[in-house]
Protein backbone atom coordinates (compact mmCIF):
# COMPACT_ATOMS: atom_id res chain seq x y z
CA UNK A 1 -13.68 -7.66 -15.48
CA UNK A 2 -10.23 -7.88 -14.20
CA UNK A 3 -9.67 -9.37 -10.72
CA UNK A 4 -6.82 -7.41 -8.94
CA UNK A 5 -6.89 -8.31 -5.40
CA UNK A 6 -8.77 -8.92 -2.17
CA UNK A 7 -10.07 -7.54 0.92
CA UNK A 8 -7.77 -7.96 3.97
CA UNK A 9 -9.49 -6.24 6.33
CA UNK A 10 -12.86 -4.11 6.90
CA UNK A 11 -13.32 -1.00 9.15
CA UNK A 12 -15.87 1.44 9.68
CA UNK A 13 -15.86 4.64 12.60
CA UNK A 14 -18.39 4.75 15.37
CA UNK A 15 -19.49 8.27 17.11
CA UNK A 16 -17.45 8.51 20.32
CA UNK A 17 -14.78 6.24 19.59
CA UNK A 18 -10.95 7.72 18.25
CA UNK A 19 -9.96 4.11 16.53
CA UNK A 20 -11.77 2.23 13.81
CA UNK A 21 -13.56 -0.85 14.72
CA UNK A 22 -13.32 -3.83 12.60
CA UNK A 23 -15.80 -5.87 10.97
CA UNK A 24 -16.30 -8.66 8.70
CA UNK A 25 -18.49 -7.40 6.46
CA UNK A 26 -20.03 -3.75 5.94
CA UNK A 27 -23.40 -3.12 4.58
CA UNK A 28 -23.61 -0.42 1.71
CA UNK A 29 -25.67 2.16 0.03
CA UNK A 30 -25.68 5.08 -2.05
CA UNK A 31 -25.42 7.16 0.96
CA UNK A 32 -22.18 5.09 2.43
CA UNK A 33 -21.38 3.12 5.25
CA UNK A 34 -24.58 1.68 7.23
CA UNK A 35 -23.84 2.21 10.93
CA UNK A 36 -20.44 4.54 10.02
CA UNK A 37 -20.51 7.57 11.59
CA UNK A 38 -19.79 9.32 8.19
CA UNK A 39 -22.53 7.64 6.68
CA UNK A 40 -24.66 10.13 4.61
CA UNK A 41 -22.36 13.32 5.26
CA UNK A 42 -19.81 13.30 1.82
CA UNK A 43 -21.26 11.03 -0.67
CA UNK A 44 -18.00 11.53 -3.14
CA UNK A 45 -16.08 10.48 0.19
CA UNK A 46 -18.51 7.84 1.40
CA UNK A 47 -15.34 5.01 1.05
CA UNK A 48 -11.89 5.25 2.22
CA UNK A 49 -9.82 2.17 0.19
CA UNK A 50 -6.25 2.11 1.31
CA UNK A 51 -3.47 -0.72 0.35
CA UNK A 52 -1.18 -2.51 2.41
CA UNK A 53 1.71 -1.15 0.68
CA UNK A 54 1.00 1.88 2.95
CA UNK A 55 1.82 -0.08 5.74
CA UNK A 56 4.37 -1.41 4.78
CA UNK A 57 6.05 1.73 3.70
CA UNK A 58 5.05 3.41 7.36
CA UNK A 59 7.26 0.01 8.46
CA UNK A 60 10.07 0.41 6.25
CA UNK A 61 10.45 3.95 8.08
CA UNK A 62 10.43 2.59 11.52
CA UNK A 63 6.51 3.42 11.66
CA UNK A 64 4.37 1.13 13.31
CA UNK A 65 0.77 1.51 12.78
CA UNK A 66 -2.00 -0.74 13.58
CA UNK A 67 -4.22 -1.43 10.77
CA UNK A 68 -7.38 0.86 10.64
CA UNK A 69 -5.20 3.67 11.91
CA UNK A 70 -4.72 5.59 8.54
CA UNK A 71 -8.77 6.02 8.77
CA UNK A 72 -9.49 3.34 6.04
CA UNK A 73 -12.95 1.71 5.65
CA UNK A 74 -11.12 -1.25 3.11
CA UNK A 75 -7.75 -2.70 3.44
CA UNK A 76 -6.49 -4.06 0.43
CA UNK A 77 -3.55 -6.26 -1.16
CA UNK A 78 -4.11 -4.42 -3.93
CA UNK A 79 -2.64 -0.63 -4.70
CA UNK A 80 -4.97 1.46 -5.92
CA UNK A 81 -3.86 4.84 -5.85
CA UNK A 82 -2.87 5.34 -9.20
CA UNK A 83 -6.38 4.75 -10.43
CA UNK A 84 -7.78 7.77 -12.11
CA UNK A 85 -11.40 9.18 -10.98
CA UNK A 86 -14.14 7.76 -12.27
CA UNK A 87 -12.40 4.10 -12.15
CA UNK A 88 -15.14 1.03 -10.98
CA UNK A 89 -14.48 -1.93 -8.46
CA UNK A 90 -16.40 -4.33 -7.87
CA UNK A 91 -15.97 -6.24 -4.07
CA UNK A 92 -18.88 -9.07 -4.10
CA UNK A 93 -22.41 -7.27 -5.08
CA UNK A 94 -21.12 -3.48 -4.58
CA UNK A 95 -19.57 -1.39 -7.08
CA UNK A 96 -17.57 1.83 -5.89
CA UNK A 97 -16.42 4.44 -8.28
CA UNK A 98 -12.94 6.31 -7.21
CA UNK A 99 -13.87 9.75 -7.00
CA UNK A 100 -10.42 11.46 -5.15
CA UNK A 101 -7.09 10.80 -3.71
CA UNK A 102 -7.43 11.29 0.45
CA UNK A 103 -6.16 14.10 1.93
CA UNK A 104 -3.83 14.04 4.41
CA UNK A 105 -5.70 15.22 7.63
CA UNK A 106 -3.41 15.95 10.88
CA UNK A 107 -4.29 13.33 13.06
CA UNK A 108 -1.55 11.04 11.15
CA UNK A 109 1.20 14.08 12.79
CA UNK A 110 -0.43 12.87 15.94
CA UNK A 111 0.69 9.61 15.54
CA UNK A 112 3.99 10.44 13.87
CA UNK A 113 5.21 13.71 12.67
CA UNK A 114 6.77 11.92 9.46
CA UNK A 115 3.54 10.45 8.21
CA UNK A 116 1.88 13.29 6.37
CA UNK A 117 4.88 13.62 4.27
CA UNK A 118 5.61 10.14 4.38
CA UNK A 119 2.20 9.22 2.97
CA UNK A 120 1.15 12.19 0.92
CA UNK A 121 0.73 10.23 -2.16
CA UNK A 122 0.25 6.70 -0.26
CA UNK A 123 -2.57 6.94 2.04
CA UNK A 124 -5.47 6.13 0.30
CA UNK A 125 -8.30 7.13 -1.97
CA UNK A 126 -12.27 7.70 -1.49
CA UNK A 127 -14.83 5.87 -3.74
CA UNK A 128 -18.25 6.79 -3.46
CA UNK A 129 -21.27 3.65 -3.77
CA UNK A 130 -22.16 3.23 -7.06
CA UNK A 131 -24.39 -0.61 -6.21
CA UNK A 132 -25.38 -1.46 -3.14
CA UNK A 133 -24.76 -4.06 -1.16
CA UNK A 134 -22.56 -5.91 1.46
CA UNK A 135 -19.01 -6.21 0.83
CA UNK A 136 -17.36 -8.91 2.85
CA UNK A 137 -13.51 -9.42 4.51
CA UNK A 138 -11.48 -11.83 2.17
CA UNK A 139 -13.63 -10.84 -1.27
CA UNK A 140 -12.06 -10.64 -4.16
CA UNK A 141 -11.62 -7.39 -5.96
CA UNK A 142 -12.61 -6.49 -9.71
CA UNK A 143 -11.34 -3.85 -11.86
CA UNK A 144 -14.30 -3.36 -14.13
């Protein structure tokens, strides 16, 4: 195993609210996200990782973005988009295996008409639950 970063922050989306809410920890299964609203619906999408760097690059064009707001379920320190498919982290107990790059969806044009383009390549990617368990804020991340 290779340690390659940690968690900054957790998120997860509840029916009826627009925003993520955070959390300190999230509880996992093979199905997703207990208590997400996407839990169970796209188990190849059940886990939206982004980095920080996205942020950072939404900053360096005069962006400014709340964390949570590019949809993810795990900020990290770490960039992981150039991972290929099929790639396994482990955060505490849980293993995830990267199954896509994210799509931009329109709701980033909402927010700023720059950001699909912007972020094409640096929004995020979805890992589906390949262990359960609970994955806590501030964990360190494995490449394994």
């Amino acid at each position: 195993m290779q340690e390659v970063g940690k968690v900054l922050k957790l998120f997860i989306s509840i029916k009826g609210l627009d925003k993520r809410t955070k959390r300190e920890l999230l509880e996992v299964d093979k199905h997703g996200i207990l208590e997400d609203k996407f839990y169970a619906k796209d188990i190849q999408r059940s886990i939206l990782l982004s980095s920080n760097d996205s942020y950072i690059l939404t900053q360096d064009n005069n962006i400014t973005l709340s964390y949570g707001e590019l949809g993810e379920n795990i900020l990290m320190d770490f960039n992981p988009y150039s991972l290929d498919v099929g790639t396994k982290l482990q955060i505490g107990e849980v293993i995830l295996e990267i199954t896509q790059a994210c799509t931009i969806c329109n709701h980033l044009s909402k927010i700023d008409k720059k950001l699909p383009k912007l972020l094409k390549e640096d929004r995020g990617i979805f890992a589906k639950v390949v262990k359960d368990g609970t994955i806590h804020q501030d964990s360190t991340i494995f490449m394994i």
